[in-house]
Protein backbone atom coordinates (compact mmCIF):
# COMPACT_ATOMS: atom_id res chain seq x y z
CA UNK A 1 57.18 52.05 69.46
CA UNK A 2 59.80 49.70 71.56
CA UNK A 3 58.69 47.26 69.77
CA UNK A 4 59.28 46.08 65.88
CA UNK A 5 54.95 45.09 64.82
CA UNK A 6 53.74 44.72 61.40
CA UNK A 7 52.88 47.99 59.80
CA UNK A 8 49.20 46.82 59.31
CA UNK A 9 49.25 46.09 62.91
CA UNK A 10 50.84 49.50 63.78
CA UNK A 11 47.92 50.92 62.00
CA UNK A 12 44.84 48.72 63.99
CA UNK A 13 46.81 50.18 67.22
CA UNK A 14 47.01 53.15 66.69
CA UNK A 15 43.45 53.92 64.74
CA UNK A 16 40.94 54.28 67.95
CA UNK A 17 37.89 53.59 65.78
CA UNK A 18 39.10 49.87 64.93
CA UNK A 19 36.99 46.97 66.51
CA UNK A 20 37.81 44.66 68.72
CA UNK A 21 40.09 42.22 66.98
CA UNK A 22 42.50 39.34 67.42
CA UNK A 23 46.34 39.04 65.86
CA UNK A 24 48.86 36.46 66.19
CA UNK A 25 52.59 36.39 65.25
CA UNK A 26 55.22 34.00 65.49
CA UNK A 27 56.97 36.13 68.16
CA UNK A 28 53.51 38.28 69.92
CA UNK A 29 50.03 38.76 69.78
CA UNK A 30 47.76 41.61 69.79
CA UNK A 31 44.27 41.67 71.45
CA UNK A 32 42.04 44.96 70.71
CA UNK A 33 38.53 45.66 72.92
CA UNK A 34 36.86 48.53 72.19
CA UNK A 35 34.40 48.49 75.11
CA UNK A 36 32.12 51.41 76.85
CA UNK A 37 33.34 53.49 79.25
CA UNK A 38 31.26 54.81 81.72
CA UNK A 39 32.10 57.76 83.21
CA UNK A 40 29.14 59.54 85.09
CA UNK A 41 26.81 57.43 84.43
CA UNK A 42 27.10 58.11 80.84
CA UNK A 43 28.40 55.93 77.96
CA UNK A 44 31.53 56.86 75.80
CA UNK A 45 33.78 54.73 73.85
CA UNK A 46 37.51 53.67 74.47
CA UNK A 47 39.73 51.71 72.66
CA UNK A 48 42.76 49.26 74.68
CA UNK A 49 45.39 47.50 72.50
CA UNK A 50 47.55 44.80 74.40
CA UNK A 51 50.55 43.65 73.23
CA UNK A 52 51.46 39.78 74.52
CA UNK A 53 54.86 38.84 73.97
CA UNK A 54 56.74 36.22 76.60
CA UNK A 55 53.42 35.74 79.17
CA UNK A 56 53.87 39.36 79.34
CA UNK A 57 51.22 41.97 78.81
CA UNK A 58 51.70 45.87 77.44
CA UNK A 59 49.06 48.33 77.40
CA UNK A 60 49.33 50.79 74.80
CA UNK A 61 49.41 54.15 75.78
CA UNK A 62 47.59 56.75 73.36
CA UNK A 63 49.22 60.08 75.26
CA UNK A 64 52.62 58.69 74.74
CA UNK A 65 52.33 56.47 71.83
CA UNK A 66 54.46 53.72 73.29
CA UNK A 67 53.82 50.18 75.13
CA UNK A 68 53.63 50.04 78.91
CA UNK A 69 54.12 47.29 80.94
CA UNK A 70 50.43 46.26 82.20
CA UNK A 71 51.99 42.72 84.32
CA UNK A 72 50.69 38.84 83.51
CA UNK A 73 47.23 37.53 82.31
CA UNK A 74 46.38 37.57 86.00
CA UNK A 75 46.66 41.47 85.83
CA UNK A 76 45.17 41.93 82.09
CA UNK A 77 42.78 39.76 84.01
CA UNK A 78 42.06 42.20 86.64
CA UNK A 79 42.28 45.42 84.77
CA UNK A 80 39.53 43.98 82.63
CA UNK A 81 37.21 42.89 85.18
CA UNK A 82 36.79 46.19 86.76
CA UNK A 83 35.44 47.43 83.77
CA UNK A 84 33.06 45.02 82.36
CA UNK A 85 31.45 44.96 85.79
CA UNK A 86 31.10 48.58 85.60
CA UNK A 87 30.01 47.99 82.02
CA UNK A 88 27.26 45.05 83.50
CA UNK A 89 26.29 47.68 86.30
CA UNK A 90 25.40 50.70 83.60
CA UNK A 91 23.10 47.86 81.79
CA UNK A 92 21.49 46.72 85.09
CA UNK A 93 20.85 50.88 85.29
CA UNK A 94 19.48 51.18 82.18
CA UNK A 95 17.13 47.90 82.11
CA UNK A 96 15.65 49.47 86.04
CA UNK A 97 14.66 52.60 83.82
CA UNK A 98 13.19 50.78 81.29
CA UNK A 99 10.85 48.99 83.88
CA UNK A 100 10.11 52.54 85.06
CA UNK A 101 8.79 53.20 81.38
CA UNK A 102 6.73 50.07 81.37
CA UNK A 103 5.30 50.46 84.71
CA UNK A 104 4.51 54.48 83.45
CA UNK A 105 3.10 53.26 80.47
CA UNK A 106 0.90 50.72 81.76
CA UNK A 107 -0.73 52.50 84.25
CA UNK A 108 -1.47 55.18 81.72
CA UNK A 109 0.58 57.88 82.64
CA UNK A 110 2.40 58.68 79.20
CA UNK A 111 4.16 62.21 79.04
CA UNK A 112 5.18 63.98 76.47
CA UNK A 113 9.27 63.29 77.08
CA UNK A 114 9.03 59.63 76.82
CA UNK A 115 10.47 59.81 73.08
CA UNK A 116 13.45 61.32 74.26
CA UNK A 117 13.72 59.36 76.98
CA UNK A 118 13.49 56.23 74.41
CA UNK A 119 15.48 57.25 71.90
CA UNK A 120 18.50 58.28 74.57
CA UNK A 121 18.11 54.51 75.78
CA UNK A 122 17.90 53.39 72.76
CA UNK A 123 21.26 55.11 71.50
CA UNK A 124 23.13 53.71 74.57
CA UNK A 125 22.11 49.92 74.75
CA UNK A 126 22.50 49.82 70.79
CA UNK A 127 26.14 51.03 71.40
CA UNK A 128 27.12 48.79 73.99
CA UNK A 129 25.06 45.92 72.26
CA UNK A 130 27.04 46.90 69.49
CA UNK A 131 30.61 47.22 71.15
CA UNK A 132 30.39 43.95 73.14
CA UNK A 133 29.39 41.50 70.95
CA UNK A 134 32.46 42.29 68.82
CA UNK A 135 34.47 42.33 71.97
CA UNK A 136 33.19 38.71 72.71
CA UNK A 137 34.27 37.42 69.49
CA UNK A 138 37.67 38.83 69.93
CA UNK A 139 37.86 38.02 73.49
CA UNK A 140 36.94 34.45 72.91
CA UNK A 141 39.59 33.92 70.54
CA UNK A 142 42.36 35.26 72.64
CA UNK A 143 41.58 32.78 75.62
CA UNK A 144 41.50 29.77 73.07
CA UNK A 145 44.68 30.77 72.03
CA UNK A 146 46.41 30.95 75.57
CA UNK A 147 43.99 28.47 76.94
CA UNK A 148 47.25 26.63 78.44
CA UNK A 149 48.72 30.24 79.75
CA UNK A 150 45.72 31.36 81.42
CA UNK A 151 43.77 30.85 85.19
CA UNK A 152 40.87 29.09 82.88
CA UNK A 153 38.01 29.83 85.86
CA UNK A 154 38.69 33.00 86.01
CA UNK A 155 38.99 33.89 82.33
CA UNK A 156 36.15 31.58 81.16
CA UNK A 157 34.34 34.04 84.29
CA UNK A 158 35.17 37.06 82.52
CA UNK A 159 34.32 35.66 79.29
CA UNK A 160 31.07 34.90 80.71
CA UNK A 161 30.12 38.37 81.95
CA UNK A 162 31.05 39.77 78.46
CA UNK A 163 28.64 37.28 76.85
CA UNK A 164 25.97 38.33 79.37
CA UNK A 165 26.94 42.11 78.60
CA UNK A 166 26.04 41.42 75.50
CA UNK A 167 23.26 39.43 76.17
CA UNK A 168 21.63 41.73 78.90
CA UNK A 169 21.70 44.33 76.50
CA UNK A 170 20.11 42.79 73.67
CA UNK A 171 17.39 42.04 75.39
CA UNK A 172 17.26 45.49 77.00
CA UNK A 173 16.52 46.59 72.77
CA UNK A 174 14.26 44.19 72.75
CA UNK A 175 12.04 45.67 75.56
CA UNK A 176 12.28 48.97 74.15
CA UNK A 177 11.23 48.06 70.59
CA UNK A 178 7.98 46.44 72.32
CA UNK A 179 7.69 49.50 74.74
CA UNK A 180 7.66 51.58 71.58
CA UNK A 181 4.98 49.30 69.83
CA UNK A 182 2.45 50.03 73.02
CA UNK A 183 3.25 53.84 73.56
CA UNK A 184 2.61 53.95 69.12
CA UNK A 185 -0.55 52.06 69.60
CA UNK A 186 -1.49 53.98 72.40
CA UNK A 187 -1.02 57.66 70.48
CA UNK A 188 -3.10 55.72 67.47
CA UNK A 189 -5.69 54.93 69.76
CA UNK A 190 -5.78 58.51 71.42
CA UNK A 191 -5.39 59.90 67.70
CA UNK A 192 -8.20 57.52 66.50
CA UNK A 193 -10.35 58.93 69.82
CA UNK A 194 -9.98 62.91 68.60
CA UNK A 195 -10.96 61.95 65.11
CA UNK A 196 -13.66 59.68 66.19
CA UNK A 197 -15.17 62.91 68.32
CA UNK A 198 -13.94 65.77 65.52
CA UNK A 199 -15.98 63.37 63.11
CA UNK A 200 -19.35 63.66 64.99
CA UNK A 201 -19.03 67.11 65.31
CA UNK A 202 -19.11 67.82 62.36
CA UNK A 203 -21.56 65.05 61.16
CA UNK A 204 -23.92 67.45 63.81
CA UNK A 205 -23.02 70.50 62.61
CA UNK A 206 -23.32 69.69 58.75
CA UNK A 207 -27.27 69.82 58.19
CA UNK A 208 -26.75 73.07 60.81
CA UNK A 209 -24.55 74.47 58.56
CA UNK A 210 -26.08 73.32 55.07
CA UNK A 211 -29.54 75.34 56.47
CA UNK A 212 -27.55 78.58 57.31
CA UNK A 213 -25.72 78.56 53.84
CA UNK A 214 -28.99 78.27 52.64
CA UNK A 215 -30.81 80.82 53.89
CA UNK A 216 -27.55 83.10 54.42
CA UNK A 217 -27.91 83.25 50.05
CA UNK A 218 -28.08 87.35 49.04
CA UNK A 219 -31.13 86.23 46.46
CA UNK A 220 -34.60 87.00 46.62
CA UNK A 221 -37.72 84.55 47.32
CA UNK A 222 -35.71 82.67 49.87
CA UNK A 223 -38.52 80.75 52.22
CA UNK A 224 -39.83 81.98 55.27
CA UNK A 225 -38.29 85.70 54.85
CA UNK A 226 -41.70 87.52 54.07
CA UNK A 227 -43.86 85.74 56.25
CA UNK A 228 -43.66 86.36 60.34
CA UNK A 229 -41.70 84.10 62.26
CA UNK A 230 -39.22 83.25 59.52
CA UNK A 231 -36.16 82.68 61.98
CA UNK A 232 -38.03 80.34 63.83
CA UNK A 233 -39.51 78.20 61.10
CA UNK A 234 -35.88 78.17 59.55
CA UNK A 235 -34.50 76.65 63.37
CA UNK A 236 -37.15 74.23 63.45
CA UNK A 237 -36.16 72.93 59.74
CA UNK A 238 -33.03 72.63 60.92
CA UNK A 239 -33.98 70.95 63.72
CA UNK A 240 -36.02 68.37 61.56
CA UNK A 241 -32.96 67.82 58.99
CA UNK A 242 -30.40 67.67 62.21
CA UNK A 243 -32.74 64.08 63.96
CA UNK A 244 -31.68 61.80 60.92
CA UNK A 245 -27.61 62.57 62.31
CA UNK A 246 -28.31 62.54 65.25
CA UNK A 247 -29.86 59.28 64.73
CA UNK A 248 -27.26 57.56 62.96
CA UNK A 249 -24.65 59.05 65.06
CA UNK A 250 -26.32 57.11 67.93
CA UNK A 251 -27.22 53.99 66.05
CA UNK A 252 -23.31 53.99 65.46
CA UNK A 253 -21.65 54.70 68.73
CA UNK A 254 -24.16 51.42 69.95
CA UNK A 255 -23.13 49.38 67.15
């Protein structure tokens, strides 16, 4: 590097996985956002490290492992902006699908790839969730620090968009967690509606099947097997066991 950092600086830099953080020295300061990157339509991570030394601003190039010269705060400003609005579009995306969902679910017409669907909306808001309200934190302590350096409306704009970033996709979680509570208590209810009708099925079939087992015994002196019309005596017995759950089967889909 052209310039001489603190090795532990060096080290937040360099490591793309670091969060979004905040350093001051005597002689520069360091401002790391690790924000989402959309790139066709889908969300990935990158990390930017700017040094700030003399009311200039480097970038930090990860190809060629050196400091380039981004401009002023006006460009840092500028360079920024493009991509949180990119950033706010991808949410304003995302929270028009969920609607979808909620519009599909309330009108009943639940398929069979809405967990995916979820759980792929769910992975993306979480990250940016995730990713901005670190960047916020960082971010806000940068423009308190150059407060008298910077164009205060239009960093305190910026600032404002990454708060509602963060905001926008919060609540975008929130909507799925509560989409995810209906579509569960819809499945219970649709489970609860196959066991309800498996249930009386058998509760018909039981005194059907008890009789059969019954007279389906290899022993001798069974009932109604030496007389004539044994077959039909044994239907109508099981006729006459089979009113008593039918009965109850009625008195309980009333109830």
């Amino acid at each position: 590097m052209q310039f001489k950092l603190n090795k532990y600086i060096i080290d937040d830099i360099v490591n793309s996985e670091h969060p979004s953080d905040f350093e001051t020295t005597k002689e520069y300061a360091v401002l790391i956002l690790r924000l989402p990157y959309i790139k066709e339509s889908k969300v990935k991570v990158i990390s930017y490290a700017f040094l700030i030394k003399d009311s200039k601003v480097y970038e930090y190039c990860r190809d060629s492992k050196e400091f380039v010269l981004l401009g002023d705060f006006d460009t840092l400003y500028n360079f920024l902006d493009v991509r949180i609005d990119k950033i706010l579009a991808k949410i304003s995306r995302l929270q028009t699908t969920i609607e979808k969902m909620e519009d599909r679910l309330y009108e009943n017409e639940i398929d069979s790839n809405f967990p995916n669907e979820w759980l792929l909306l769910k992975k993306e808001l979480a990250l940016i969730e995730r990713l901005m309200a670190h960047s916020m934190v960082a971010f806000q302590r940068f423009v308190k620090y150059f407060k008298e350096d910077l164009d205060e409306l239009a960093y305190k704009d910026l600032e404002e968009h990454i708060d509602r970033a963060f905001r926008f996709s919060k609540s975008g979680l929130e909507k799925l967690d509560n989409l995810y509570n209906f579509y569960r208590a819809k499945m219970d209810e649709k489970m609860n509606r196959i066991i309800f009708v498996l249930t009386i099925i058998s509760a018909i079939f039981l005194p059907l099947t008890l009789i059969t087992g019954f007279f389906g015994m290899n022993t001798s002196d069974l009932p109604f097997t030496q007389g004539a019309h044994g077959t039909l005596k044994a239907t109508i017995l099981a006729l006459i066991f089979e009113v008593p759950f039918v009965w109850w089967i009625w008195k309980m889909m009333r109830d």
